[in-house]
Each structure stands twice: as structure tokens, then as C-alpha cells.
Protein backbone atom coordinates (compact mmCIF):
# COMPACT_ATOMS: atom_id res chain seq x y z
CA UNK A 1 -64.85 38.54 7.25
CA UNK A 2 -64.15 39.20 10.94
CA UNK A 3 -61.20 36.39 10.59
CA UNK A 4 -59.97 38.04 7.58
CA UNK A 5 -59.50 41.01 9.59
CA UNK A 6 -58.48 39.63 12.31
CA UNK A 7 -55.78 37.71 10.39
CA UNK A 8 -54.66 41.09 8.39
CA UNK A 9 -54.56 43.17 11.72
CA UNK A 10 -52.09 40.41 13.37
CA UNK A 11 -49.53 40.34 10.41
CA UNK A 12 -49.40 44.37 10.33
CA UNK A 13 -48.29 44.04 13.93
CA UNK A 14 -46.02 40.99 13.83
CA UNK A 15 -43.94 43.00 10.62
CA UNK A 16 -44.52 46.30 12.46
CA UNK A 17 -42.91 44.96 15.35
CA UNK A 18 -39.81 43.10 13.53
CA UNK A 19 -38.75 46.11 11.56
CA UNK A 20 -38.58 48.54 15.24
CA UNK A 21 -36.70 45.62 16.78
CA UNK A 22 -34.07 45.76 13.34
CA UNK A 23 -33.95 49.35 14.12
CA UNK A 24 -32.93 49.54 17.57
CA UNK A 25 -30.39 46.48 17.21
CA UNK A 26 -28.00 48.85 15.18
CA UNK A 27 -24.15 48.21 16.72
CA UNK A 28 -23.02 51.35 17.89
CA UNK A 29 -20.13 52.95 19.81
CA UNK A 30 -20.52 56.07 21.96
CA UNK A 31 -16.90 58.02 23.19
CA UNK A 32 -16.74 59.98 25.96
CA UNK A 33 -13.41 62.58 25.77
CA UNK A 34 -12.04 63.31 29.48
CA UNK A 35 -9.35 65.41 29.99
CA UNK A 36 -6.28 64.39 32.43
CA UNK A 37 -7.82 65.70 35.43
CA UNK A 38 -11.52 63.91 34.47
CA UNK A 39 -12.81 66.55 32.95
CA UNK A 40 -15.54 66.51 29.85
CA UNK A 41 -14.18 67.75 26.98
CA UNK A 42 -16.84 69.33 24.74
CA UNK A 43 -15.72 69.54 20.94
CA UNK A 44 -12.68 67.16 20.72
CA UNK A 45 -12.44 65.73 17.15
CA UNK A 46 -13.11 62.13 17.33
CA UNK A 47 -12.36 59.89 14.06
CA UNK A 48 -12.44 56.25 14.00
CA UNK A 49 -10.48 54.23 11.70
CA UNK A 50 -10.86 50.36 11.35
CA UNK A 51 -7.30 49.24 11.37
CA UNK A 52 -3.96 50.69 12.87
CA UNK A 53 -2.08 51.12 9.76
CA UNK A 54 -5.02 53.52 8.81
CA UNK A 55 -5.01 55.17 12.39
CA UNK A 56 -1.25 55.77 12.10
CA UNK A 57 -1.41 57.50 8.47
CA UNK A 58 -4.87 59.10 9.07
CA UNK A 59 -6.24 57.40 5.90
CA UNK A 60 -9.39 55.72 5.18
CA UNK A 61 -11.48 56.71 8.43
CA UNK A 62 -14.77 54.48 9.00
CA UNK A 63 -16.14 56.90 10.54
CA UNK A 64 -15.70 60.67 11.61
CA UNK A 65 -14.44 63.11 12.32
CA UNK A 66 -17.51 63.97 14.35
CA UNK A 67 -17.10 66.47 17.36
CA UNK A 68 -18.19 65.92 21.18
CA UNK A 69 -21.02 67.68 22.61
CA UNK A 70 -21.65 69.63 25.68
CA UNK A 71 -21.33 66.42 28.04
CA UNK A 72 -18.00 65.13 26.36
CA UNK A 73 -20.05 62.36 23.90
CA UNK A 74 -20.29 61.44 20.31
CA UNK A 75 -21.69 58.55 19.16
CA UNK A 76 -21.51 56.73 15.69
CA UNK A 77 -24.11 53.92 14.48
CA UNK A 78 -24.34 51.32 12.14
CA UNK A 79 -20.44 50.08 12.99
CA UNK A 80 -19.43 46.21 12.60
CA UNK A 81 -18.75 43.98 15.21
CA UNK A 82 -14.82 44.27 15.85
CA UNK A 83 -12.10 45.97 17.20
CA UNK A 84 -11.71 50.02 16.25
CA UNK A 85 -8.85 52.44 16.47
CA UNK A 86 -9.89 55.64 17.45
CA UNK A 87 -8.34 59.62 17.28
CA UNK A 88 -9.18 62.01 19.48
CA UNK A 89 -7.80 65.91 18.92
CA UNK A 90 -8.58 68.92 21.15
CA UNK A 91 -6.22 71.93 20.99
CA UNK A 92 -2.92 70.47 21.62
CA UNK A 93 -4.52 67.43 23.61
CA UNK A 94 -4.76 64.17 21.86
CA UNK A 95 -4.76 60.68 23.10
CA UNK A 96 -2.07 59.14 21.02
CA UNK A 97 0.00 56.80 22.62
CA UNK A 98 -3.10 56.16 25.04
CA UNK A 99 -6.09 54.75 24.69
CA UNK A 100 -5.68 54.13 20.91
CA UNK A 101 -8.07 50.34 19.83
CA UNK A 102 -11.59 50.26 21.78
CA UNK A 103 -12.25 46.06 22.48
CA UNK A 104 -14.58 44.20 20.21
CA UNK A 105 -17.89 45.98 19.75
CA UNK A 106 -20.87 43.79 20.42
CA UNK A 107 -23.13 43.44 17.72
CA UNK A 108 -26.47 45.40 18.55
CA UNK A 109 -25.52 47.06 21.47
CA UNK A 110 -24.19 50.53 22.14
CA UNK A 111 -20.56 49.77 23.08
CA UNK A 112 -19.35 52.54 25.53
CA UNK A 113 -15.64 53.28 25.66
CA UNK A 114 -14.07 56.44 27.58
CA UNK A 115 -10.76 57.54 26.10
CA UNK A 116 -8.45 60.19 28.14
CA UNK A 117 -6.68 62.96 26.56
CA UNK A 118 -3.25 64.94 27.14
């Protein structure tokens, strides 16, 4: 009996602790918006689009538009490992021209990329 239990209470942990480890592994990229002088820009509209014929005609966006927060951030989850072209939009401020494809994101990590707007 005690093995039994012993047995049972070892395989809830071993799947208990698989399924956080899925959970946490999620590829993810996080923007921070700076102005031109290296400010934080809080609510720029951020979309991300997965190729550059997309990002050029605003079509078909992967992810987005999602909106910065107080500290210039937005972050968006569950993304595929690979290159992304990304919009940012504040006012009159954008960052076309500048600052357009992040690198390859690497798979289960949160890939961190600042982007600069004017």
C-alpha cells in the first residue's frame, strides 16, 4: 500500500512539474517604445506583422495592435521562432523607416527588442 502511494504521489509531481515547465517556455517578445530623446512612451500602438509585404500594406497582423503601458512595454506570447516586423504609432511619431524587423526570436525565451520613435 505504502509503495502504491508512494508510486502515485511521485507521478502527480513528475506531470505536475512538466506541464509548469511547458508553461513558462512560451516564446515571447516584449517592446519597449522610446521616444527620440529616450523617453518612455506610454500608449504607442504596437502591431506586429510576420512578413514585410504585410507590414508595408498593414494586412494580416500576427499580433496586435496592443498599446504600451505606463513604463513604455507591451509584450505578446505564444509567437514562433523567427524574424517579426513590427509598427509602432504614437501621435504623429512612428518608427517607419527605423527599426522596422526585430532578429530571430528564440524559442522559449522572452526576446526583448527596443524600437525608437519619431
Amino acid at each position: 500500500m505504502k509503495k502504491a502511494l508512494s508510486i502515485l504521489i511521485i507521478s502527480f509531481l513528475v506531470i505536475a512539474t512538466s506541464q509548469s515547465k511547458a508553461q513558462v517556455l512560451a516564446t515571447s517578445m516584449r517592446i519597449t517604445v522610446l521616444s527620440s530623446m529616450g523617453n518612455l512612451v506610454e500608449n504607442a500602438k504596437v502591431t506586429v506583422y510576420a512578413n514585410q509585404e504585410d507590414y508595408e500594406n498593414e494586412e494580416n497582423a500576427v499580433a496586435g495592435p496592443a498599446f504600451t503601458d505606463a513604463k513604455g512595454r507591451v509584450t505578446f506570447k505564444n509567437l514562433d521562432e523567427k524574424e517579426y516586423y513590427v509598427q509602432v504609432i504614437s501621435g504623429d511619431k512612428n518608427n517607419y523607416g527605423d527599426a522596422e524587423r526585430t532578429g530571430k526570436l528564440i524559442k522559449g525565451k522572452l526576446n526583448k527588442f527596443n524600437i525608437v520613435i519619431q
